[in-house]
PDB file of N, CA and C in Angstrom:
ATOM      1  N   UNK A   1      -8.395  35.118 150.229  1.00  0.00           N
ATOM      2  CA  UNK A   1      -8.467  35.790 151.487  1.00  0.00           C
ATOM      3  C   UNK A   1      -9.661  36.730 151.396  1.00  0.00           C
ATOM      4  N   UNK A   2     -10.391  36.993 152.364  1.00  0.00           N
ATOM      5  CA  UNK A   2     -11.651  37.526 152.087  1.00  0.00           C
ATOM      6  C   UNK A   2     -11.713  38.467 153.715  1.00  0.00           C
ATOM      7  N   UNK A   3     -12.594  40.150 153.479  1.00  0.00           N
ATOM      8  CA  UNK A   3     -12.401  40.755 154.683  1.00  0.00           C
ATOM      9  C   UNK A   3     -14.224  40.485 154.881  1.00  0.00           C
ATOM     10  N   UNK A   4     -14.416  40.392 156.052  1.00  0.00           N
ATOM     11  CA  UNK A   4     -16.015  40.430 156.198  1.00  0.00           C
ATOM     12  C   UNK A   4     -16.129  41.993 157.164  1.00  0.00           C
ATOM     13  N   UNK A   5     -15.430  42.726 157.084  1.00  0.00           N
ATOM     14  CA  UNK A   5     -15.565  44.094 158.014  1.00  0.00           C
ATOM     15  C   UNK A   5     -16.384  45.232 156.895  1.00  0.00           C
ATOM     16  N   UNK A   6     -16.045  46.385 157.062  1.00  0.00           N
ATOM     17  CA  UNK A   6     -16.093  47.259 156.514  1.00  0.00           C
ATOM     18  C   UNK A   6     -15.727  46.957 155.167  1.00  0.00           C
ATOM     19  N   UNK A   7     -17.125  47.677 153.995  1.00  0.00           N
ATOM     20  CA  UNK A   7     -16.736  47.771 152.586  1.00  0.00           C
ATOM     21  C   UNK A   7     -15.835  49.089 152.538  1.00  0.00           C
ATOM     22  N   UNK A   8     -14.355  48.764 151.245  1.00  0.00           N
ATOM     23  CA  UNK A   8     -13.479  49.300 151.015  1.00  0.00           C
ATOM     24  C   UNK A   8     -14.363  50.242 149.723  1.00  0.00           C
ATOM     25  N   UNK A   9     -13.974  51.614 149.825  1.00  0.00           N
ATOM     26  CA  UNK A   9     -14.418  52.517 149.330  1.00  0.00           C
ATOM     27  C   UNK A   9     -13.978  52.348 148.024  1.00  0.00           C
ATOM     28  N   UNK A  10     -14.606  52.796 146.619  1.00  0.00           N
ATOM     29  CA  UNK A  10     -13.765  52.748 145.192  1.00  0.00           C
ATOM     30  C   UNK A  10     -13.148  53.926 145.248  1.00  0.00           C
ATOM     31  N   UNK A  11     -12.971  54.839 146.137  1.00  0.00           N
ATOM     32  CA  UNK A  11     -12.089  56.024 146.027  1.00  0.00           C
ATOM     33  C   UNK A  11     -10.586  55.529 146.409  1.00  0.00           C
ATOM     34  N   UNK A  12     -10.544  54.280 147.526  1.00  0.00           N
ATOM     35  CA  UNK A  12      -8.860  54.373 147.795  1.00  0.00           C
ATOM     36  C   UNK A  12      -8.829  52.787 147.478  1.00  0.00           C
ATOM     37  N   UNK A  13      -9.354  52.193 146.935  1.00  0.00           N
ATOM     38  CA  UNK A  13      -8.907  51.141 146.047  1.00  0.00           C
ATOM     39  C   UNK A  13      -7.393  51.113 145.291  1.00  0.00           C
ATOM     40  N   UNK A  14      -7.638  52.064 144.843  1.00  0.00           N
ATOM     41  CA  UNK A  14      -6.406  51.854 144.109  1.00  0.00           C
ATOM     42  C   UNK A  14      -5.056  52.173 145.422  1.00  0.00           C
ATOM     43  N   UNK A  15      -5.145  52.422 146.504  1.00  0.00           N
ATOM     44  CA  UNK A  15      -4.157  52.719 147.095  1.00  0.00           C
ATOM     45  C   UNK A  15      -3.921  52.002 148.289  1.00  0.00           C
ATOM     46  N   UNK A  16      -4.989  50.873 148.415  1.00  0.00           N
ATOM     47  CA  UNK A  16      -4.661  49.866 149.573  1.00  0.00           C
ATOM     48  C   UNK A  16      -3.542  49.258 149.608  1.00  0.00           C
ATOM     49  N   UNK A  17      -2.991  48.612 148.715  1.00  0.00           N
ATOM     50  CA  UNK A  17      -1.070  48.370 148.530  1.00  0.00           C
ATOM     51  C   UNK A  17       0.022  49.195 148.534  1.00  0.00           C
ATOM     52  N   UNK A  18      -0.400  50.621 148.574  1.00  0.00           N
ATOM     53  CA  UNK A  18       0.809  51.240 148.648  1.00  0.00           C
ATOM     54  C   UNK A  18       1.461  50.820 150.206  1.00  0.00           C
ATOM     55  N   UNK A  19       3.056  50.917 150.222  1.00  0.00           N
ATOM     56  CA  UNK A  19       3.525  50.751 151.261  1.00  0.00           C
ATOM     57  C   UNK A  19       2.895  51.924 152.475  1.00  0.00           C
ATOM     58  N   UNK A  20       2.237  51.313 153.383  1.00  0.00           N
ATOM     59  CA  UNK A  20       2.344  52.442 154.703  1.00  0.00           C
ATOM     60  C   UNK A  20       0.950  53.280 154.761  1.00  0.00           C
ATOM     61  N   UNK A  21       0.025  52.832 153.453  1.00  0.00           N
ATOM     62  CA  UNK A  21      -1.640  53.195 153.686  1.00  0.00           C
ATOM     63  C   UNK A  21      -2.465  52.626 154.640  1.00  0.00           C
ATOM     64  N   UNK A  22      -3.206  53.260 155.108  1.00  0.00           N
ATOM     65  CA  UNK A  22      -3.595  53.102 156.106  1.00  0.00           C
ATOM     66  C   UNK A  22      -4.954  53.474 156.347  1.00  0.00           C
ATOM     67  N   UNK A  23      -6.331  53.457 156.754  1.00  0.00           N
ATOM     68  CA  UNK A  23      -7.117  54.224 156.946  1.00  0.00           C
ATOM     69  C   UNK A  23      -7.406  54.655 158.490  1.00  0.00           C
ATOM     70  N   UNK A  24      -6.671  53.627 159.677  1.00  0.00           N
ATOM     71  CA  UNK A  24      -6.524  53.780 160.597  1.00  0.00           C
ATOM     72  C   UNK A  24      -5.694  55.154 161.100  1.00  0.00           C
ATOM     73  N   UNK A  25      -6.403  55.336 162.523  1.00  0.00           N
ATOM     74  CA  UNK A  25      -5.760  56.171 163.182  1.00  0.00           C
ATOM     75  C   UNK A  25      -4.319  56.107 163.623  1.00  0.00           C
ATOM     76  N   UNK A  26      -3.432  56.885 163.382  1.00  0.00           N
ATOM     77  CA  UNK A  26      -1.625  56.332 164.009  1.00  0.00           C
ATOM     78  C   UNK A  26      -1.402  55.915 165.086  1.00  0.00           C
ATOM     79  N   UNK A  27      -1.047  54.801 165.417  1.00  0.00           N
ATOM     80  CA  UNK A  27      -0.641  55.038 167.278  1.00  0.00           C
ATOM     81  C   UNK A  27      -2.271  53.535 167.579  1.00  0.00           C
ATOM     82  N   UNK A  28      -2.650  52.942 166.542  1.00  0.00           N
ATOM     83  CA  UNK A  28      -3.250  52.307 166.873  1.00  0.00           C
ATOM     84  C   UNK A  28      -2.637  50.945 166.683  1.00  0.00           C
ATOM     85  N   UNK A  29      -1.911  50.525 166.630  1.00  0.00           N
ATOM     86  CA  UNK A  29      -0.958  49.202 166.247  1.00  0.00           C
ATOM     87  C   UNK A  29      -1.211  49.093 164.598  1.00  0.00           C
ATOM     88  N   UNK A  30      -1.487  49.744 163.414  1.00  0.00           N
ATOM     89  CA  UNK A  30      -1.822  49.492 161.824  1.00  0.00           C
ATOM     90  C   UNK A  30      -0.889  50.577 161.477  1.00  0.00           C
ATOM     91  N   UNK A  31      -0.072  49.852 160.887  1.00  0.00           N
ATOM     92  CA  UNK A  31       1.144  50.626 160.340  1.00  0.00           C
ATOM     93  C   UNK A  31       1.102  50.646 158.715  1.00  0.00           C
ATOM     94  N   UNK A  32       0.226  50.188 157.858  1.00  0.00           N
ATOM     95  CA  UNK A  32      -0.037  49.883 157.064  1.00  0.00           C
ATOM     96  C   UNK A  32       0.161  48.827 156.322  1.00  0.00           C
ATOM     97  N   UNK A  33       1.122  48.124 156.298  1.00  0.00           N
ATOM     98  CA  UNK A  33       2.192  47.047 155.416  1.00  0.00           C
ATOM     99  C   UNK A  33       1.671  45.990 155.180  1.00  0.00           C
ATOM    100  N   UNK A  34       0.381  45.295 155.691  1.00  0.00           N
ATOM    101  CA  UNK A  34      -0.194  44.035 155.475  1.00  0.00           C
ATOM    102  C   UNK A  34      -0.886  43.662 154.183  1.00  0.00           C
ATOM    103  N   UNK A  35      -1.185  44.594 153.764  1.00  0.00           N
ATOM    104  CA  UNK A  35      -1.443  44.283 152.114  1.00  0.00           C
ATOM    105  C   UNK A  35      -0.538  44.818 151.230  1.00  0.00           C
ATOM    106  N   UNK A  36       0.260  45.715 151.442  1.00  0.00           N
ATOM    107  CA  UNK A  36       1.505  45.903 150.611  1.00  0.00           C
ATOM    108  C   UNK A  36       2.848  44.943 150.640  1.00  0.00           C
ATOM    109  N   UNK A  37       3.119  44.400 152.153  1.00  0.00           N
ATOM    110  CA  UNK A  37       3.614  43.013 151.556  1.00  0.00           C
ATOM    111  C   UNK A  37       3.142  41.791 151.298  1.00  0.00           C
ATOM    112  N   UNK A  38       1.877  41.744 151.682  1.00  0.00           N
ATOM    113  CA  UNK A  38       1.019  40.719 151.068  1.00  0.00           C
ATOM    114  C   UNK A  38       1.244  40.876 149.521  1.00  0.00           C
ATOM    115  N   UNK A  39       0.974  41.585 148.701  1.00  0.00           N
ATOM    116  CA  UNK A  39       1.120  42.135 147.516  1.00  0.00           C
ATOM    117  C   UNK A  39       2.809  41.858 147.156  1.00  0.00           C
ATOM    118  N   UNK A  40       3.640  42.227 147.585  1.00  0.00           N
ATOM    119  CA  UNK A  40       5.120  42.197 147.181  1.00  0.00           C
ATOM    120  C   UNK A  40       5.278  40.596 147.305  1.00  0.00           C
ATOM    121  N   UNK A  41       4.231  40.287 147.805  1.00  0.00           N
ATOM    122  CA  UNK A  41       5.143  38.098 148.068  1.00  0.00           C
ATOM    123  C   UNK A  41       4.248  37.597 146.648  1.00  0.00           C
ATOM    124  N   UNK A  42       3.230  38.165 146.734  1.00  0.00           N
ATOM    125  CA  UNK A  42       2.500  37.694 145.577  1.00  0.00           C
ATOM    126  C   UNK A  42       3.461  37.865 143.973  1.00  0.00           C
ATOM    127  N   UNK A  43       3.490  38.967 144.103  1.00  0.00           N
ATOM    128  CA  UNK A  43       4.187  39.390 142.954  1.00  0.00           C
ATOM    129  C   UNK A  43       5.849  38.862 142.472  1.00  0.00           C
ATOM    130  N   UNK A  44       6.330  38.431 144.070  1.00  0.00           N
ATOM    131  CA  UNK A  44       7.419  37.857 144.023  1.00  0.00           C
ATOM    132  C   UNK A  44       7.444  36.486 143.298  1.00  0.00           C
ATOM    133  N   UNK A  45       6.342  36.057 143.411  1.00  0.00           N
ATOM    134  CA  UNK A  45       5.985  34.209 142.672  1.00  0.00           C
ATOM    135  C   UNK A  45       5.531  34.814 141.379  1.00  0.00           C
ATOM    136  N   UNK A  46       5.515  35.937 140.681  1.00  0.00           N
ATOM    137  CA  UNK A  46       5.268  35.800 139.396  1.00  0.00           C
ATOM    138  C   UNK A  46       3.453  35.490 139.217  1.00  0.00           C
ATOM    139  N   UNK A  47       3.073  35.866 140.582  1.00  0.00           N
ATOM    140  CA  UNK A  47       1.398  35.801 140.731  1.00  0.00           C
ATOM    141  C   UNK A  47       1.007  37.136 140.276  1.00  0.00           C
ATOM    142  N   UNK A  48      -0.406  37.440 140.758  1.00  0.00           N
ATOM    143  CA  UNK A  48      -0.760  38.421 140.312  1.00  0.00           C
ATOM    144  C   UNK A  48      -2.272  38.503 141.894  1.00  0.00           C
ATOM    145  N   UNK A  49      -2.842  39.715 142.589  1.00  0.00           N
ATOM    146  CA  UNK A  49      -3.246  39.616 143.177  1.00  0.00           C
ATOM    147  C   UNK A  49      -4.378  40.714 142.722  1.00  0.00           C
ATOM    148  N   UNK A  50      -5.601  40.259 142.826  1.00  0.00           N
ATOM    149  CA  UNK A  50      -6.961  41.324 142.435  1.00  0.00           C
ATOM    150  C   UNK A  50      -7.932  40.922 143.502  1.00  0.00           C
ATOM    151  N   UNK A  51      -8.754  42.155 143.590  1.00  0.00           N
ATOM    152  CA  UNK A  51      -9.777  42.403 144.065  1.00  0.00           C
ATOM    153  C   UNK A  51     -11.301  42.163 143.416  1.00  0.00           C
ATOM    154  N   UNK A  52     -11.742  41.536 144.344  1.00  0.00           N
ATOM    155  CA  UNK A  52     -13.673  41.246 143.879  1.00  0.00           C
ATOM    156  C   UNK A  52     -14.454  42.094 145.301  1.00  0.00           C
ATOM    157  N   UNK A  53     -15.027  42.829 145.023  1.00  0.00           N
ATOM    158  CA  UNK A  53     -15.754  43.550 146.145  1.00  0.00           C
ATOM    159  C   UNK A  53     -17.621  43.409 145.660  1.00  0.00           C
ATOM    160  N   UNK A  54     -17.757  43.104 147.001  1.00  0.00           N
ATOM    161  CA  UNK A  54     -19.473  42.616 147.117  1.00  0.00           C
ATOM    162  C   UNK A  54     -19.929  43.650 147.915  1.00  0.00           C
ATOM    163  N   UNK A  55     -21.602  43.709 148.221  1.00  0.00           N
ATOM    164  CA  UNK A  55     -21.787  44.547 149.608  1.00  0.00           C
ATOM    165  C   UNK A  55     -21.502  43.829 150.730  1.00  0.00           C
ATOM    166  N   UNK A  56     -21.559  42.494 150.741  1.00  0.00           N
ATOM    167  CA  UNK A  56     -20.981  41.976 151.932  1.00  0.00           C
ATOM    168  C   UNK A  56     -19.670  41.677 152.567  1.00  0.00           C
ATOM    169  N   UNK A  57     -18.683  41.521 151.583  1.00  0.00           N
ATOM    170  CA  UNK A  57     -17.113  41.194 151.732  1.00  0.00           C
ATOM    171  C   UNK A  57     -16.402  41.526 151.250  1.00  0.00           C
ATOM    172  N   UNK A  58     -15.161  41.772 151.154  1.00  0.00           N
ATOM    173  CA  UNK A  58     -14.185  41.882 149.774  1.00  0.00           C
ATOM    174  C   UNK A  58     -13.285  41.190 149.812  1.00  0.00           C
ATOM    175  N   UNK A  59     -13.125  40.395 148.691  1.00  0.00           N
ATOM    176  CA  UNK A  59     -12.817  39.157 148.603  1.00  0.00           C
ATOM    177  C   UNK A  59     -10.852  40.050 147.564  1.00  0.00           C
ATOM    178  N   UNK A  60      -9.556  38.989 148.385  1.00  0.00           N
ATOM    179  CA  UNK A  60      -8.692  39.554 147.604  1.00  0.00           C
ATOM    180  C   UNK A  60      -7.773  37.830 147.022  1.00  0.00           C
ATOM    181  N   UNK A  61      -7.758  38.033 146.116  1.00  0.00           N
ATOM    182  CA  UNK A  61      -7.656  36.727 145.219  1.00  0.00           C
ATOM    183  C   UNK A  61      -6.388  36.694 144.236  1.00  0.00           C
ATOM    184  N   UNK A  62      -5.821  35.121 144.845  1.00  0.00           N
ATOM    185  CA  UNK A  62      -4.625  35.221 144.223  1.00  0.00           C
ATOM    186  C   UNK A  62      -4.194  34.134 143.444  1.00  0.00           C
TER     187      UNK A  62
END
């Protein structure tokens, strides 16, 4: 799965999976949960899910 938007900062890297992170404004329909249960299904198969970040994309790989 790969984002072509905005590069993800190395400051909140580590916190894009927490349940309910967000960098969006509240009240904008992003409640956070799309990569934290993206992340919980992964992990549920005994997968493992990492990040590759470029200047152009960030690529999340499973």
């Amino acid at each position: 799965m790969s984002n072509n938007g905005s590069d993800i900062p190395k400051e909140i890297i580590n916190k894009i999976f927490e349940k309910g992170y967000s960098t969006k404004t509240k009240g904008k329909g992003d409640h956070g949960y799309g990569l934290y249960i993206t992340k919980q299904l992964v992990e549920h198969n005994n997968e493992i899910i990492s990040i590759e970040r470029t200047s152009l994309k960030t690529k999340f790989l499973m």
